[in-house]
Protein backbone atom coordinates (compact mmCIF):
# COMPACT_ATOMS: atom_id res chain seq x y z
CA UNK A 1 96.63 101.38 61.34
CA UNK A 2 98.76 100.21 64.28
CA UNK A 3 98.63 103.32 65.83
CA UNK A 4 94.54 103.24 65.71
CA UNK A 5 94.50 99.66 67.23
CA UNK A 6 97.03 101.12 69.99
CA UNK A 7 94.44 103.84 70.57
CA UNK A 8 91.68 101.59 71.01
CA UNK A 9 93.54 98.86 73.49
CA UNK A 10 94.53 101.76 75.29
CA UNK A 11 90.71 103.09 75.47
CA UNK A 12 89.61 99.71 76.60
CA UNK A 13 92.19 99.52 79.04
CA UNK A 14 91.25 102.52 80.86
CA UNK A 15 86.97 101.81 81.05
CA UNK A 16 86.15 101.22 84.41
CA UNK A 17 84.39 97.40 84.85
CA UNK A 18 81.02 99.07 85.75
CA UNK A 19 79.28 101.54 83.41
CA UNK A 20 75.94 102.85 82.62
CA UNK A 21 74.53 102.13 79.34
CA UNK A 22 71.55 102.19 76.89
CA UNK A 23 70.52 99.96 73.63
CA UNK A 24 70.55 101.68 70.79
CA UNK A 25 67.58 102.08 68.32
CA UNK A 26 66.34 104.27 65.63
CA UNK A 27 64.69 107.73 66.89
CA UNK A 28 62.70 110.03 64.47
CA UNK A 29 64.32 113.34 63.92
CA UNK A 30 63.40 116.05 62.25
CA UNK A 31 64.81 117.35 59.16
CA UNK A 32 65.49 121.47 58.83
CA UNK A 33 65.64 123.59 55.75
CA UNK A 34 67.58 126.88 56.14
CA UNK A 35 65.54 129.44 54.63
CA UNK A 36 65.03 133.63 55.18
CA UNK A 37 62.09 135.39 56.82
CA UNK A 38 61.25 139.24 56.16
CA UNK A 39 60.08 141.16 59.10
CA UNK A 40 56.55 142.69 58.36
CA UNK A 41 53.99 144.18 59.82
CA UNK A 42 50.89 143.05 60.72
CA UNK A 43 48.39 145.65 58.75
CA UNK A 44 49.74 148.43 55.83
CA UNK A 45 47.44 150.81 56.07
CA UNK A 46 47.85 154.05 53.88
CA UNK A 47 47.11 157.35 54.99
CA UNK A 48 44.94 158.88 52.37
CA UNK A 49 44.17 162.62 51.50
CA UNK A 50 40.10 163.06 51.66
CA UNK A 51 40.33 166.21 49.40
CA UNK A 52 42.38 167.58 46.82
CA UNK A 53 44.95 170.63 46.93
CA UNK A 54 48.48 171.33 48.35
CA UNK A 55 49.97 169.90 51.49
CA UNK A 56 50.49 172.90 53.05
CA UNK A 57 51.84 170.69 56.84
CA UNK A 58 53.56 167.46 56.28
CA UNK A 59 54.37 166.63 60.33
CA UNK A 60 56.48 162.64 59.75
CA UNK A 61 58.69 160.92 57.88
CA UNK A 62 60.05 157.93 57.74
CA UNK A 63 60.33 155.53 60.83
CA UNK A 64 58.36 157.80 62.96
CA UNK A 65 55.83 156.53 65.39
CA UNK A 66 52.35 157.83 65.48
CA UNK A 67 48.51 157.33 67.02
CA UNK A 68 45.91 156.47 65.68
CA UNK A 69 44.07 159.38 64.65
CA UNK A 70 46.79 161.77 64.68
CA UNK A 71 46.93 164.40 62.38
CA UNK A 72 49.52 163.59 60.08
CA UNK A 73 49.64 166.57 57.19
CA UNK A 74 47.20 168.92 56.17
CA UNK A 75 45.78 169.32 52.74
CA UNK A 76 44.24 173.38 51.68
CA UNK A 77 42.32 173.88 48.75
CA UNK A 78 41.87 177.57 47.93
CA UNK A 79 38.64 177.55 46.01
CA UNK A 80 37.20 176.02 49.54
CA UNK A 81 38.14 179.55 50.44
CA UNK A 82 36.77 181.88 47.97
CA UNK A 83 33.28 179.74 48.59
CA UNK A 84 33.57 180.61 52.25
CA UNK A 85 33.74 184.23 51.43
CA UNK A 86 31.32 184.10 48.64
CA UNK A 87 28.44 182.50 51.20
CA UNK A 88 29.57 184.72 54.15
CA UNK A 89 28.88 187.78 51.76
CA UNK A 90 25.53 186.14 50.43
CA UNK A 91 24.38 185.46 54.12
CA UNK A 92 25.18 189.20 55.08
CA UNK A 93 22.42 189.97 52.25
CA UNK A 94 20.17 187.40 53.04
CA UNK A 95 20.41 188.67 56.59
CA UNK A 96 19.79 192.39 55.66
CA UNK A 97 17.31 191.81 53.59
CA UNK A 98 15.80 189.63 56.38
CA UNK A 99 15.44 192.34 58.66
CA UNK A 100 13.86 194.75 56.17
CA UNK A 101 11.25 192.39 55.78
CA UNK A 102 10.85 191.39 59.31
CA UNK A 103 10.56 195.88 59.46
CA UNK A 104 7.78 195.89 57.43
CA UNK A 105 5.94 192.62 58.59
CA UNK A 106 6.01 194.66 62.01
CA UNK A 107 4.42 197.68 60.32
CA UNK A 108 1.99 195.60 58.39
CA UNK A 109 0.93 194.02 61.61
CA UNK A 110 -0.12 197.20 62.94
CA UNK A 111 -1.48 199.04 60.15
CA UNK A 112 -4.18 195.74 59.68
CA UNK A 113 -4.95 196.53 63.14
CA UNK A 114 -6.03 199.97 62.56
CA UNK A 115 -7.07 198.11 58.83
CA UNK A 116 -5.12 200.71 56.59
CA UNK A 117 -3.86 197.51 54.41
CA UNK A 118 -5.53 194.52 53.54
CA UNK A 119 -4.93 190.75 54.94
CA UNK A 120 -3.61 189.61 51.38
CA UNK A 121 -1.12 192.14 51.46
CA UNK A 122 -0.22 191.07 55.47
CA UNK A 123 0.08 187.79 53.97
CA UNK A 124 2.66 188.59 50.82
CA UNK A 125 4.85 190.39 53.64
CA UNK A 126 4.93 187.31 56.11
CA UNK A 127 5.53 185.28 53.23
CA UNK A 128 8.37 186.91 52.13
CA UNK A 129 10.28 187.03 55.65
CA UNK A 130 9.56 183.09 55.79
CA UNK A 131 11.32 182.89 52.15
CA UNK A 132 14.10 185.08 53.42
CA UNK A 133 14.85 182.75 56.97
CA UNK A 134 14.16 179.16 54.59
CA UNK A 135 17.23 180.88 52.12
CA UNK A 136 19.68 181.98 55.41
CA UNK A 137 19.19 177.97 56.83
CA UNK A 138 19.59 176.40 53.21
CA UNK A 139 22.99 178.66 52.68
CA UNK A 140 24.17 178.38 56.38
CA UNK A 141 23.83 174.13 55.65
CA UNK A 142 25.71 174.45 52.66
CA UNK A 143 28.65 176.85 54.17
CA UNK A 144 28.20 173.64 56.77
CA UNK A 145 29.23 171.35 53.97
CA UNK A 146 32.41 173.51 53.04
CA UNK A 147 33.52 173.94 56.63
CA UNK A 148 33.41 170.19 56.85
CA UNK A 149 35.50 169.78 53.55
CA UNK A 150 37.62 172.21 54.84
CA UNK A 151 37.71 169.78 58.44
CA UNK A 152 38.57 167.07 56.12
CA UNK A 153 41.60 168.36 55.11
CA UNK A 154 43.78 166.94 58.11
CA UNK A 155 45.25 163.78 56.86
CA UNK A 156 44.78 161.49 60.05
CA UNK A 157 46.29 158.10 60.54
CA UNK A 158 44.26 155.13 60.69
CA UNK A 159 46.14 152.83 62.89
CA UNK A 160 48.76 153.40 65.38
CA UNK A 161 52.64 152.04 64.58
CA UNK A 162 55.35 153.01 62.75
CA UNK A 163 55.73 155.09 59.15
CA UNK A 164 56.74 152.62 56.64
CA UNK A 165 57.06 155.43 53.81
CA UNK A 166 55.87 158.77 52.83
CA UNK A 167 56.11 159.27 49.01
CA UNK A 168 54.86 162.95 48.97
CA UNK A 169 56.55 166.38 50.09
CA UNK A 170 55.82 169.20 51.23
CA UNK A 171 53.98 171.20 48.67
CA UNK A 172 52.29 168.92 46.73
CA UNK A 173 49.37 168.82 44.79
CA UNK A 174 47.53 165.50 45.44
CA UNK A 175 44.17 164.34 44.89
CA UNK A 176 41.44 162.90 46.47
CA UNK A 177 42.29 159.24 47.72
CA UNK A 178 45.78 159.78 47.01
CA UNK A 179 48.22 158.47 49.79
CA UNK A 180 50.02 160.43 52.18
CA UNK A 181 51.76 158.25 54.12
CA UNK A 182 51.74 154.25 54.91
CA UNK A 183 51.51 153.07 58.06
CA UNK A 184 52.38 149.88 59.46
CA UNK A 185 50.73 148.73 62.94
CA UNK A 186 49.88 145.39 64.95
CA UNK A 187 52.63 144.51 65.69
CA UNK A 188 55.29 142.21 63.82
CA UNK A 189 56.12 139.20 62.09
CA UNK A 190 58.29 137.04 60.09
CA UNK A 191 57.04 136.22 56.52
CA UNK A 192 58.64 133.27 55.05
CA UNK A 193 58.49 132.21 51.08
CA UNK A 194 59.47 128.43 50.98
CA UNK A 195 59.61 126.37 48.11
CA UNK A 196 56.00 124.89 46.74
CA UNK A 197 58.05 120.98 46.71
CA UNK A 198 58.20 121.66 50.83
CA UNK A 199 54.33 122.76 51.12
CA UNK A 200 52.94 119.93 52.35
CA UNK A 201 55.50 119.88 55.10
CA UNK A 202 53.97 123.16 56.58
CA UNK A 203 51.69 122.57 59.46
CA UNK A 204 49.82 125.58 61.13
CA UNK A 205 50.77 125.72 64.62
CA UNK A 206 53.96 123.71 63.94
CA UNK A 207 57.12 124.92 65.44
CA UNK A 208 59.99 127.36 63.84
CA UNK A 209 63.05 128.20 65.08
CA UNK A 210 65.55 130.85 64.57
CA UNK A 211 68.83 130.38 62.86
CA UNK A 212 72.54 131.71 63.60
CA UNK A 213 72.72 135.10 62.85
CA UNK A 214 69.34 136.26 63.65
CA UNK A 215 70.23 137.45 67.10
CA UNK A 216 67.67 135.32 68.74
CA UNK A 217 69.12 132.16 68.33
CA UNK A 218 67.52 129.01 70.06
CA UNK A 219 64.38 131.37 69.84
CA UNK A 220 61.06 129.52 68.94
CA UNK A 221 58.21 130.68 66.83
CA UNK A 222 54.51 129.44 65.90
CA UNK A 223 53.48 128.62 61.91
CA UNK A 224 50.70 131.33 62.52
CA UNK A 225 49.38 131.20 58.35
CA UNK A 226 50.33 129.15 55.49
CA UNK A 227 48.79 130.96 52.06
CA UNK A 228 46.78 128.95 49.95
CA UNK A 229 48.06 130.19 46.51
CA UNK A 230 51.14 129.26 45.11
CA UNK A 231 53.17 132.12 42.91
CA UNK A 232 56.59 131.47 41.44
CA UNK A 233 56.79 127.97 42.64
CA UNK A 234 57.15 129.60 46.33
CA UNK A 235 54.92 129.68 49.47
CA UNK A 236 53.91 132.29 51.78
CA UNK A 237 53.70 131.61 55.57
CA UNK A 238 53.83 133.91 58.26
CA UNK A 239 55.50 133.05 61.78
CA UNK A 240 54.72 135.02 65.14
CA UNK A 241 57.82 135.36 67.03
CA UNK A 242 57.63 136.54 70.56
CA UNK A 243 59.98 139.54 70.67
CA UNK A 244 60.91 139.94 67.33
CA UNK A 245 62.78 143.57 67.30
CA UNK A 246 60.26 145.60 64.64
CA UNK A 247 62.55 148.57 64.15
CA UNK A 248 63.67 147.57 60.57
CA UNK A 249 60.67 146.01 58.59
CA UNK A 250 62.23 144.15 55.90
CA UNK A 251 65.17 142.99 57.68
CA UNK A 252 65.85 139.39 56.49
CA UNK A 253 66.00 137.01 59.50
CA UNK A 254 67.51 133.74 58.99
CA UNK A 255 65.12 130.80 60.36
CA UNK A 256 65.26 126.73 60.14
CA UNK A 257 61.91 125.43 59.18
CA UNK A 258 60.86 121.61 59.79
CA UNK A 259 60.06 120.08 56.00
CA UNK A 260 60.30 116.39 57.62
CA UNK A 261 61.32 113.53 59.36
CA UNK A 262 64.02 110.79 59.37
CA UNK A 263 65.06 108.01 61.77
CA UNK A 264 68.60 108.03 62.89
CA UNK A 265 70.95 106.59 65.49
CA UNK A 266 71.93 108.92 68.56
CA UNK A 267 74.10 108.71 71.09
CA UNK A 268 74.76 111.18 74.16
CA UNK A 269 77.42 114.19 72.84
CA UNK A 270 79.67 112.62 76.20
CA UNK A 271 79.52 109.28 74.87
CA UNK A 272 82.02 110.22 71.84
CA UNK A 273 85.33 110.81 72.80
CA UNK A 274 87.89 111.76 70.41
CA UNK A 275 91.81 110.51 70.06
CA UNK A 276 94.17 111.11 66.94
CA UNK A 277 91.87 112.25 65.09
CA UNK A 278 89.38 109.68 65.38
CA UNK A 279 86.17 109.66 67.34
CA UNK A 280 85.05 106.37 69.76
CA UNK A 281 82.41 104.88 71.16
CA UNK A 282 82.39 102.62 73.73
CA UNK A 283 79.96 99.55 73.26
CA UNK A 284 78.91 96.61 75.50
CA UNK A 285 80.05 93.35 74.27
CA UNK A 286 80.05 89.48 75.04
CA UNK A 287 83.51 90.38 75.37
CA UNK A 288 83.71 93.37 77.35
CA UNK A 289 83.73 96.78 76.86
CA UNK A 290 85.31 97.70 73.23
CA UNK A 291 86.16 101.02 71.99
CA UNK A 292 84.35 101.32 68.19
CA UNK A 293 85.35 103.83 65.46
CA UNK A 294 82.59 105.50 64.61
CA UNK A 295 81.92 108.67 62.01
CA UNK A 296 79.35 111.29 64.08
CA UNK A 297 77.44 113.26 62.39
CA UNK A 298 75.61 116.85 63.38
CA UNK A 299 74.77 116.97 67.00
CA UNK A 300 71.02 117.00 67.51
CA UNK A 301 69.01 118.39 70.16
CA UNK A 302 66.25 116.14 71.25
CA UNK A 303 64.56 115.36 74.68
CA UNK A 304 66.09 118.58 75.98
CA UNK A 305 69.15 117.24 75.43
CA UNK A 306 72.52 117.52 72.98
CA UNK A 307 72.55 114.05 70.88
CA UNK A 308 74.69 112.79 68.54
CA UNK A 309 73.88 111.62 65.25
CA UNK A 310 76.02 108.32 64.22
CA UNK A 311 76.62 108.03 60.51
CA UNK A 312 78.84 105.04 60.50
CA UNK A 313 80.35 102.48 63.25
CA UNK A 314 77.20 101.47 65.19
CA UNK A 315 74.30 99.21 64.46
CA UNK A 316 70.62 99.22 66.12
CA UNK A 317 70.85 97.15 69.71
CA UNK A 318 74.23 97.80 70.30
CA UNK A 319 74.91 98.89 74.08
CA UNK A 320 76.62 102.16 74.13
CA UNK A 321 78.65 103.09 77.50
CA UNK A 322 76.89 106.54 77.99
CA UNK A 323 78.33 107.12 81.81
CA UNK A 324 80.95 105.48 83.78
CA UNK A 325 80.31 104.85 87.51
């Protein structure tokens, strides 16, 4: 104890007569939880096969970047095939049998003109090469429809970005509507599950900031969503971070989220000095200048600023010595 009140005469001693100082009153802080965000991506999209059969290309894998629109694997079916051949082989007959009749419409046309065969009979043969081009147009349309199934085996990627996860090889036998590949695209951002009992606390638009550890610290993001529904006594919300690094999606990113406000005493960090062990602040009294034990507590950023929160030692309008002249 002697040694402490040695400390502070010797403080006091040393303060210059003239010094710079401010009245001390409460000032509204705010009060930071510690939680975890998970890097996510904007949209999940999943590639999705638009016919069934065996991926016969399978061009990505995880992690790799793609277009939108680019062909990603390529699904074959091979009864698509065999219909192709069957209604290439029934168009060759159509087609012959199309030109036998168009033969004899020709020779029709100019026996009536020298009237060796009757107009009926004219009429049966133009008929039948009318029949004969109607049944080439309806089976050309529907070997249209196969080529386009066919077509519609590319597997194309809906959104550009990055593949989250491919859960099929190559060589497999999918279905229609089955997914290829998952794609994740617009970009990034962290998704935060909070406690329901701090839920009220979230304000859209309010400010987040990045903890130690997350490689972006002092790093300021936006309250972008807060999710209406409550599951497991948690809360979603998702954060938009300017420059969040989106190579690992999932990668937990620690973040302090505001979930209130207190008042507290604060001093400037230079206005605590430190002797023995024990941390001073000099105050403005009837009479004089007089060192004060005080306990500090975290330091505090505020006004652009480092602050000091005082636990213990001070009391609202005291005059704190925050510069010497």
């Amino acid at each position: 104890m002697l040694r402490a009140i040695l400390i502070v005469l010797a403080l006091v001693a040393a303060l210059p007569a003239r010094a710079q100082t401010m009245v001390l009153e409460p000032t509204e802080i705010t009060e930071w939880k510690a939680v975890y965000g998970e890097v996510e991506t904007r949209d999940r999209v999943p590639a999705r096969a638009r016919i069934g059969g065996t991926v016969v290309t399978l061009t990505v894998t995880e992690g790799d970047r793609v277009e939108a629109g680019q062909e990603i694997a390529r699904v074959e079916d091979d009864k698509l095939t065999f219909q192709l051949r069957a209604i290439d082989a029934q168009l060759n007959s159509l087609e012959t049998q199309l030109e036998t009749a168009t033969t004899d419409l020709n020779r029709g046309e100019a026996l009536r003109e020298r009237g060796v065969i009757t107009q009926q009979r004219l009429d049966q043969l133009r008929t039948q090469v009318d029949v004969l081009e109607g049944q080439i147009e309806s089976t050309r349309a529907e070997r249209r429809v196969i080529e386009q199934q066919v077509a519609e085996g590319a597997v194309l990627s809906p959104d550009a970005g990055v593949v989250l996860s491919v859960p099929i090889s190559l060589g497999s036998v999918i279905n229609p509507g089955e997914t290829v590949a998952e794609i994740g695209g617009g970009g990034v951002f962290l998704r935060l599950s909070i406690p329901e009992r701090h839920a009220t606390a979230l304000q859209e638009g309010g400010e987040i900031a990045l903890g130690a550890g997350s490689g972006m610290e002092g790093t300021t993001g936006r309250l972008a969503k807060v999710y209406p529904q409550i599951e497991g006594g948690r809360v979603l919300a998702d954060v938009e971070v300017e420059g969040l690094d989106g190579r690992f999606v999932g990668r937990r990113v620690p973040v302090r989220l505001p979930v209130g406000a207190r008042a507290a005493l604060l001093v400037p960090a230079g206005a605590v000095t430190r002797q023995a062990g024990l941390d001073f602040v000099t105050v403005r009294s009837p009479a004089g200048l007089v060192a004060r034990t005080v306990v500090p507590g975290q330091l505090v950023r505020h006004d652009g600023a480092q602050w000091v929160e005082i636990l213990s030692g001070l009391q609202v309008g005291d005059q704190v010595v925050t510069e010497n002249d």
